[in-house]
Protein backbone atom coordinates (compact mmCIF):
# COMPACT_ATOMS: atom_id res chain seq x y z
CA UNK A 1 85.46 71.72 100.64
CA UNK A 2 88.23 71.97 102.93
CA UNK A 3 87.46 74.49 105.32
CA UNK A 4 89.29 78.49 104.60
CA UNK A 5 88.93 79.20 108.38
CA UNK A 6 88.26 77.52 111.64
CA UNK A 7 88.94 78.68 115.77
CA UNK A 8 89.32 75.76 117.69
CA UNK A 9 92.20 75.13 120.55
CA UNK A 10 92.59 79.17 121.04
CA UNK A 11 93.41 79.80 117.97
CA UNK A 12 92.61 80.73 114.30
CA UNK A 13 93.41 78.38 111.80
CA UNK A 14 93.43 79.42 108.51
CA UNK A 15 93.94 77.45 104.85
CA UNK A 16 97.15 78.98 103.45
CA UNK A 17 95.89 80.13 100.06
CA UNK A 18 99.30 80.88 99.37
CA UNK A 19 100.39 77.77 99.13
CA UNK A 20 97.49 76.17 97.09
CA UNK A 21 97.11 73.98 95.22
CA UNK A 22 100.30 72.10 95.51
CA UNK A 23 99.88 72.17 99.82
CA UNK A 24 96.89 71.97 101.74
CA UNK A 25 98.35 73.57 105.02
CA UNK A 26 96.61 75.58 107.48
CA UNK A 27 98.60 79.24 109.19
CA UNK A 28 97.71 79.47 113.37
CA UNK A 29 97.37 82.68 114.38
CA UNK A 30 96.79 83.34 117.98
CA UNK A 31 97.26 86.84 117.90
CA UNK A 32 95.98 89.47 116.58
CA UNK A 33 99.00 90.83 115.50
CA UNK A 34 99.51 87.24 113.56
CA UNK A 35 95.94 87.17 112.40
CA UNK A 36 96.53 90.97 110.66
CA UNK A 37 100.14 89.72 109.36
CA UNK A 38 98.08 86.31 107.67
CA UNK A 39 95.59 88.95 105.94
CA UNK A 40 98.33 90.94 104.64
CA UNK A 41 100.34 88.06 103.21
CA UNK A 42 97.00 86.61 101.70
CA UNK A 43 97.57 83.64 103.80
CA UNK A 44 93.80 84.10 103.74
CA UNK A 45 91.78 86.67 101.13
CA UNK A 46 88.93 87.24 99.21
CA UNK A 47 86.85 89.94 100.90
CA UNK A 48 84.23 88.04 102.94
CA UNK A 49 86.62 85.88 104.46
CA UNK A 50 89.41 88.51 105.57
CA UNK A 51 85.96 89.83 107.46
CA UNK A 52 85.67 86.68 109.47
CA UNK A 53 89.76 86.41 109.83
CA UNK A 54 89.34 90.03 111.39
CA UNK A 55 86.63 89.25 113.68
CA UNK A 56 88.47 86.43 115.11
CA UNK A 57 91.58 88.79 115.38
CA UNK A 58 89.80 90.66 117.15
CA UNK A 59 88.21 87.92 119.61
CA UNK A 60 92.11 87.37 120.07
CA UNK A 61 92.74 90.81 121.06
CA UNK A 62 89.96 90.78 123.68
CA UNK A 63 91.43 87.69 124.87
CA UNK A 64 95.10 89.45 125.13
CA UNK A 65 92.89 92.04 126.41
CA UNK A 66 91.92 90.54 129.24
CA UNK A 67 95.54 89.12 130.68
CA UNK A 68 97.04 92.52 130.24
CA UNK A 69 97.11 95.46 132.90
CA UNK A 70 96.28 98.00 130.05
CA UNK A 71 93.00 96.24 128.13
CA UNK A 72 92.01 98.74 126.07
CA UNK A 73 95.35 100.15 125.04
CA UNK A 74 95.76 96.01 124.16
CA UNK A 75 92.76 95.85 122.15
CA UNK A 76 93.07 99.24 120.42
CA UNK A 77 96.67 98.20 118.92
CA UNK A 78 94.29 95.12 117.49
CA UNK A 79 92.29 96.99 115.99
CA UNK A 80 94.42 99.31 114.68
CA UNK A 81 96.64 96.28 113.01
CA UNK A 82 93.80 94.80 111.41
CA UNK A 83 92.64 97.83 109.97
CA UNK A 84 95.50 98.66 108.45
CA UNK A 85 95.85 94.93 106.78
CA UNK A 86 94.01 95.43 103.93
CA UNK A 87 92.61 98.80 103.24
CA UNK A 88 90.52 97.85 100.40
CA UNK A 89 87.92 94.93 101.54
CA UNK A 90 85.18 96.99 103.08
CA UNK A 91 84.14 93.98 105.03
CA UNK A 92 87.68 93.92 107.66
CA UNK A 93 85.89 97.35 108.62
CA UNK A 94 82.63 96.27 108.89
CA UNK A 95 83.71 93.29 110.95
CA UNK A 96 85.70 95.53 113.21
CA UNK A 97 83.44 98.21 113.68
CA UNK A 98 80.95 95.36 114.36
CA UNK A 99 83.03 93.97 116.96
CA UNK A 100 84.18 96.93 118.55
CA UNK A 101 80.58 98.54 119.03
CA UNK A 102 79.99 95.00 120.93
CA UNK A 103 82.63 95.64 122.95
CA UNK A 104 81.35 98.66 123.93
CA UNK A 105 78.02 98.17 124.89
CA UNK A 106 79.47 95.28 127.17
CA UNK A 107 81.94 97.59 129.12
CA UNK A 108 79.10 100.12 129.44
CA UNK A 109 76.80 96.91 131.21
CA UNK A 110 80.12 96.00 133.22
CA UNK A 111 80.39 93.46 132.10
CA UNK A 112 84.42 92.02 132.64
CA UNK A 113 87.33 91.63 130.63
CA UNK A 114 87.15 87.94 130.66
CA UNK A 115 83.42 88.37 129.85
CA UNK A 116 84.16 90.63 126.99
CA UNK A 117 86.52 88.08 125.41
CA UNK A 118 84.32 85.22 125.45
CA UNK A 119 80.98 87.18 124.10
CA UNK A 120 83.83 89.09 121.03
CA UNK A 121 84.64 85.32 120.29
CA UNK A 122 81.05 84.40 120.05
CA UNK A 123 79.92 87.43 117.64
CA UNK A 124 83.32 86.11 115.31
CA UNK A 125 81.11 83.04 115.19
CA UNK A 126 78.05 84.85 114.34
CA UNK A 127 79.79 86.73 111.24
CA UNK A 128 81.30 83.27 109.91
CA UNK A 129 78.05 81.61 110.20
CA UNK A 130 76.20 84.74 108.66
CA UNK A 131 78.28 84.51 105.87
CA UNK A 132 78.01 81.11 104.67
CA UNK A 133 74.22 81.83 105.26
CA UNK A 134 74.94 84.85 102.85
CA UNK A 135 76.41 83.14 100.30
CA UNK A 136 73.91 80.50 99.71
CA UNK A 137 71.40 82.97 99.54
CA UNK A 138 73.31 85.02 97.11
CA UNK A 139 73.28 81.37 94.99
CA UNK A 140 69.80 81.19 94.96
CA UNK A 141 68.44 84.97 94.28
CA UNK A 142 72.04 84.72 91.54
CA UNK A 143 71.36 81.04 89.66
CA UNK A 144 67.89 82.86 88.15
CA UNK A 145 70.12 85.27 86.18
CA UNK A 146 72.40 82.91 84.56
CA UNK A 147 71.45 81.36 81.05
CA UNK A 148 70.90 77.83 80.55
CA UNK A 149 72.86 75.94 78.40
CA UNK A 150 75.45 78.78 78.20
CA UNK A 151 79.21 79.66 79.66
CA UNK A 152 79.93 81.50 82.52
CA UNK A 153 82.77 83.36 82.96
CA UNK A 154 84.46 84.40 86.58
CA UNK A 155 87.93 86.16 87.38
CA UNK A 156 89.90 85.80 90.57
CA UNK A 157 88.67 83.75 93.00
CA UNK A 158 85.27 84.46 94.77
CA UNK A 159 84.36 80.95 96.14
CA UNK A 160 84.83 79.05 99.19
CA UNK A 161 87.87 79.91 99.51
CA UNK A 162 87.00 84.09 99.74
CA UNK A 163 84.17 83.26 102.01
CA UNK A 164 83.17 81.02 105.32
CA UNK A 165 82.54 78.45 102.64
CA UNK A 166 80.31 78.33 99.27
CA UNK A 167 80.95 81.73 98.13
CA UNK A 168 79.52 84.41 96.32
CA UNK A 169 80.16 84.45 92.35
CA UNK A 170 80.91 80.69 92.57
CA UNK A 171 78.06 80.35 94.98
CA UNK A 172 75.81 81.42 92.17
CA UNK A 173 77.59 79.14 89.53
CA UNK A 174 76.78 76.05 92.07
CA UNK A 175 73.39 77.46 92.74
CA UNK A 176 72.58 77.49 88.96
CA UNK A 177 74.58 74.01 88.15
CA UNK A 178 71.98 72.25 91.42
CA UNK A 179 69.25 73.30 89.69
CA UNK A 180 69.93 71.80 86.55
CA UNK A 181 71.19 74.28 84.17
CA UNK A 182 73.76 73.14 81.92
CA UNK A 183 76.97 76.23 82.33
CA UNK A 184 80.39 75.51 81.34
CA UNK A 185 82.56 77.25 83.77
CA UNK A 186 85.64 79.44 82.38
CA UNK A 187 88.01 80.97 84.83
CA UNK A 188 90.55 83.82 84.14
CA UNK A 189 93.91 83.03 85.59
CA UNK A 190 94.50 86.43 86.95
CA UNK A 191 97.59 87.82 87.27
CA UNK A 192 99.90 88.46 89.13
CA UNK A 193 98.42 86.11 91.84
CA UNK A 194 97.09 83.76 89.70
CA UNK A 195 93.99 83.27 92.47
CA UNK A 196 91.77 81.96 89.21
CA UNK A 197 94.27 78.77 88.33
CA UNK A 198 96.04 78.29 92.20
CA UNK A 199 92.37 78.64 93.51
CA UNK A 200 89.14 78.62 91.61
CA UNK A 201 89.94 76.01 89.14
CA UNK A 202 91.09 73.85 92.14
CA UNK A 203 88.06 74.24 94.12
CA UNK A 204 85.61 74.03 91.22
CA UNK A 205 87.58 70.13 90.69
CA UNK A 206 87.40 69.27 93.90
CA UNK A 207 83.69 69.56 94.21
CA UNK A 208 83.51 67.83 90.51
CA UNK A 209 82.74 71.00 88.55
CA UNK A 210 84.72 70.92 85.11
CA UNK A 211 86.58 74.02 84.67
CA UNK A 212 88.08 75.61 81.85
CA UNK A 213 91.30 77.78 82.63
CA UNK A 214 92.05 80.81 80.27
CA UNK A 215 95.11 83.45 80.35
CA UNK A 216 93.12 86.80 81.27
CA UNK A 217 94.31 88.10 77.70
CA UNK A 218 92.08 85.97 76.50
CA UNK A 219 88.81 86.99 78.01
CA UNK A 220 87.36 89.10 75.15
CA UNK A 221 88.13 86.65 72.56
CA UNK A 222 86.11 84.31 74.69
CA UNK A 223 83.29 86.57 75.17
CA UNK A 224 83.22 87.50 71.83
CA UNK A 225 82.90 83.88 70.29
CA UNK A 226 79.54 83.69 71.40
CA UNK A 227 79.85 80.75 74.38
CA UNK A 228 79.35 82.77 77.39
CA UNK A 229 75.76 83.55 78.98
CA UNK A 230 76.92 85.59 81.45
CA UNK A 231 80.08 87.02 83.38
CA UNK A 232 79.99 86.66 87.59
CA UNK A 233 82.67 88.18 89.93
CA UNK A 234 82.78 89.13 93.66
CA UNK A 235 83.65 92.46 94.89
CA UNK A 236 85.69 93.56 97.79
CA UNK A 237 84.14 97.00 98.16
CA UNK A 238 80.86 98.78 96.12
CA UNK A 239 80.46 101.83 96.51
CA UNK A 240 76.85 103.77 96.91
CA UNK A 241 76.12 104.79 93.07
CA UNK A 242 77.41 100.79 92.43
CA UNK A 243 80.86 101.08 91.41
CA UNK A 244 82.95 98.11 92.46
CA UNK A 245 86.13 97.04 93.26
CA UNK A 246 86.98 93.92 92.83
CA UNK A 247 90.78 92.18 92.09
CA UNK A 248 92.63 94.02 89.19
CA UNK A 249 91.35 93.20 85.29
CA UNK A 250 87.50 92.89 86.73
CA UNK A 251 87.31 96.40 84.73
CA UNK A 252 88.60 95.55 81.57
CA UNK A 253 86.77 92.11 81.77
CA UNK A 254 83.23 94.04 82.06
CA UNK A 255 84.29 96.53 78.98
CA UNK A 256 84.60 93.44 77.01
CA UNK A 257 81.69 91.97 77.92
CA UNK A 258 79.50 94.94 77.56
CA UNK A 259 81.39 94.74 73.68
CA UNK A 260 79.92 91.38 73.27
CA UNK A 261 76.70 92.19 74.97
CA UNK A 262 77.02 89.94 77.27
CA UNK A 263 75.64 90.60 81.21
CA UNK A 264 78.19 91.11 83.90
CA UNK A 265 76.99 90.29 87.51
CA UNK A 266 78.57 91.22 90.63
CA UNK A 267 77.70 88.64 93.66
CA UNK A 268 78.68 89.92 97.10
CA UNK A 269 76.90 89.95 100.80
CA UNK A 270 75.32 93.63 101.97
CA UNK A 271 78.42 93.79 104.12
CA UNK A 272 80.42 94.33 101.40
CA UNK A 273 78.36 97.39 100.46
CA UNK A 274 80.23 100.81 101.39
CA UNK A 275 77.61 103.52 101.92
CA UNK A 276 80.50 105.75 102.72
CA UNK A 277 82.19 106.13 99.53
CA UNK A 278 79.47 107.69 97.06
CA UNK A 279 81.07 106.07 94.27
CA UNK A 280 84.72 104.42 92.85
CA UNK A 281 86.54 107.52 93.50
CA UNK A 282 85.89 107.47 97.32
CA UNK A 283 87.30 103.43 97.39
CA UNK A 284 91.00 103.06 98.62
CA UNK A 285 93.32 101.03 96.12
CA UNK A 286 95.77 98.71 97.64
CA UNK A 287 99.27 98.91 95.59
CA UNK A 288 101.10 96.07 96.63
CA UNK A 289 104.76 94.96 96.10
CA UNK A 290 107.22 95.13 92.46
CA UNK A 291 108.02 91.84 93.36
CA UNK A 292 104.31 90.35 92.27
CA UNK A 293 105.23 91.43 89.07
CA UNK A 294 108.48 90.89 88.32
CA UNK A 295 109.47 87.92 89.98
CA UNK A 296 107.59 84.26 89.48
CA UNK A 297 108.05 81.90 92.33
CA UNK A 298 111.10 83.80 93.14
CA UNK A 299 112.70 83.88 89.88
CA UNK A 300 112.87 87.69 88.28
CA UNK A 301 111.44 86.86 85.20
CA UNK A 302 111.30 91.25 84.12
CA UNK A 303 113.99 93.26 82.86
CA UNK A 304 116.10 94.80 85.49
CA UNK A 305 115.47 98.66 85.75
CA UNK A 306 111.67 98.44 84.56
CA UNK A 307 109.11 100.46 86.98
CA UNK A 308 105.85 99.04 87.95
CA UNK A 309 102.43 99.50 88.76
CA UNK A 310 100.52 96.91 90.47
CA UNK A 311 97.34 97.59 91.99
CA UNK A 312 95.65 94.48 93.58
CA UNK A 313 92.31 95.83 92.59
CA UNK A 314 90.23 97.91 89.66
CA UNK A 315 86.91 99.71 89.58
CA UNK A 316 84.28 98.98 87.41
CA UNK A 317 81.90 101.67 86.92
CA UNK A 318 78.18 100.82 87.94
CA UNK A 319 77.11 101.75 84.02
CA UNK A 320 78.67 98.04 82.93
CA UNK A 321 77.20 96.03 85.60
CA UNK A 322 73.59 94.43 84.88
CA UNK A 323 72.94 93.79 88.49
CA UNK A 324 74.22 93.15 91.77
CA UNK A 325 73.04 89.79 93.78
CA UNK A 326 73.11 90.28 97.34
CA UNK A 327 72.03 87.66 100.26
CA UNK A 328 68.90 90.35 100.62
CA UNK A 329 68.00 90.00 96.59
CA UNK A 330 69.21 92.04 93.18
CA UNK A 331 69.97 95.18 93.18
CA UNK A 332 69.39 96.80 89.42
CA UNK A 333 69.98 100.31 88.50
CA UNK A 334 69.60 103.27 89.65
CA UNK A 335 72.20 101.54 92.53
CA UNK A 336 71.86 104.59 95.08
CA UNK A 337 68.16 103.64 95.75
CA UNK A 338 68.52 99.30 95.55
CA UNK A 339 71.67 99.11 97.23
CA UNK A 340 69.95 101.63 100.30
CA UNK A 341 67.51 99.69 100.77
CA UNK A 342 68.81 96.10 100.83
CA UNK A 343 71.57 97.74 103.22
CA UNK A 344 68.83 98.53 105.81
CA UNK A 345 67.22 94.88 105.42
CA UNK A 346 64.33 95.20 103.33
CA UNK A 347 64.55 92.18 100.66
CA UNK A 348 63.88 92.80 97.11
CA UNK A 349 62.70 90.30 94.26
CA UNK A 350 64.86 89.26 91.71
């Protein structure tokens, strides 16, 4: 896989998603005002890797940080511009709030500005290694769920390219396919970004997986037929009771498979888990621009005049989903009490 995200040369350098898969070209931010204007354009997304993208963002600030005369007004206008980003994807916060607390503690020990930078870049290389780590454990506890011999359905993107590499719902499908089961992969399109046919089908063929493209119309058909085991997507927040949020048509994609009695799994690292909100009412919905909708490559392809709605994401309530496979093990209903306890660190058993 080519790699979604890499700092090297003082800078971040980050596969332009937008442009896949007809151009494999990488965005260089070396700010963190450029690093929080990447994220917004979805330069780089998928939950798990806008948390690395921030971290490094904010490595960048510490480094502007440190050249400036005002170093914490510097860095605070960092974070503030990556937090405002993306407001859905728990894990920007997480990554932030992770980074900033280091901060902290280092200006309470002294230590300097220059210091500060190089230890901020550091912990950005802890979270990107922690969450490739992540998402091959979330393969392994994951492939023991998925049927043998059946389909498996999955909706945006929530591979390699949403992650520091591997992913989380495609980290399970390669976790099941290594240890021999025999899966047909099926991937919803999804609109408006089309992240399922720019994205997943093009990383599933470049590591050799056959994949099997379908408009997102077409998902209960597909579920009802009887060829699909199981349905896997990521998630980009869940809340305490389990709802999740995950990119728009996730929620009518688990009412259809709970009509054809078929499990729906969400995959996604502990980080992703938002103890905060007590359930999908408490998560923040991005609404992004008319344009997504209307126009295609440019070209309006909608009626002049027509209003929109266009929420990136959906919530599905915690009542469809089976179980959700974290890098600490399952979580399975009641959610408050699983997802509690994996978020402090004690493992469970599939």
């Amino acid at each position: 896989m080519v790699k979604t995200l890499e700092f090297r040369d003082g800078a971040l350098h980050l596969l332009d998603q937008r442009l896949l898969p007809g151009q494999v070209t990488f965005a260089v931010a070396r700010t963190a005002s450029e690093t929080a204007a990447a994220i917004r354009s979805m330069a780089v997304r998928g939950a798990p890797a806008i948390g690395c993208a921030a971290a490094y963002g904010l490595a960048l600030a510490a480094l502007e940080a440190a050249r400036s005369p005002e170093p914490d007004s510097v860095f605070e206008q960092g974070v503030r511009e990556l937090s405002d980003a993306r407001p859905t994807a728990v894990n920007l916060r997480w990554a932030l709030e992770r980074l900033s607390t280091k901060r902290t503690e280092l200006l309470r020990q002294g230590a300097s500005h220059d210091a500060i930078a190089r230890a901020l870049l550091q912990e950005a290389d802890a979270v990107t290694r922690e969450d490739l780590e992540a998402c091959r454990a979330i393969g392994r506890f994951g492939k023991d769920l998925v049927p043998d011999g059946r389909g498996i359905l999955t909706h945006c993107n929530a591979g390699g390219l949403a992650t520091a590499g591997y992913g989380t719902a495609l980290g399970v499908v390669r976790a099941a396919l290594a240890a021999g089961k025999s899966c047909a992969i099926y991937a919803d399109e999804t609109r408006p970004w089309l992240q399922g046919a720019r994205l997943t089908a093009w990383e599933l063929l470049q590591d050799g997986i056959p994949v099997t493209l379908l408009p997102d119309v077409a998902a209960a058909s597909l579920l009802a037929s009887g060829r699909i085991g199981c349905v896997v997507v990521g998630a980009d927040r869940i809340a305490q009771n389990g709802d999740t949020a995950n990119k728009v048509g996730t929620y009518p994609l688990a009412l259809a498979a709970q009509a054809a009695a078929v499990p729906f799994f969400v995959a996604a690292p502990t980080s992703t888990v938002d103890l905060r909100a007590r359930n999908g009412a408490d998560i923040p919905i991005e609404e992004r621009s008319a344009d997504e909708v209307t126009h295609l490559a440019g070209t309006r392809i909608a009626a002049e005049g027509a209003s929109v709605f266009n929420p990136a994401f959906d919530v599905t309530p915690a009542r469809l989903i089976a179980a959700i496979v974290t890098e600490r093990g399952i979580a399975r209903p009641p959610y408050e009490e699983a997802l509690s306890r994996l978020v402090a660190g004690s493992a469970s058993t599939p």
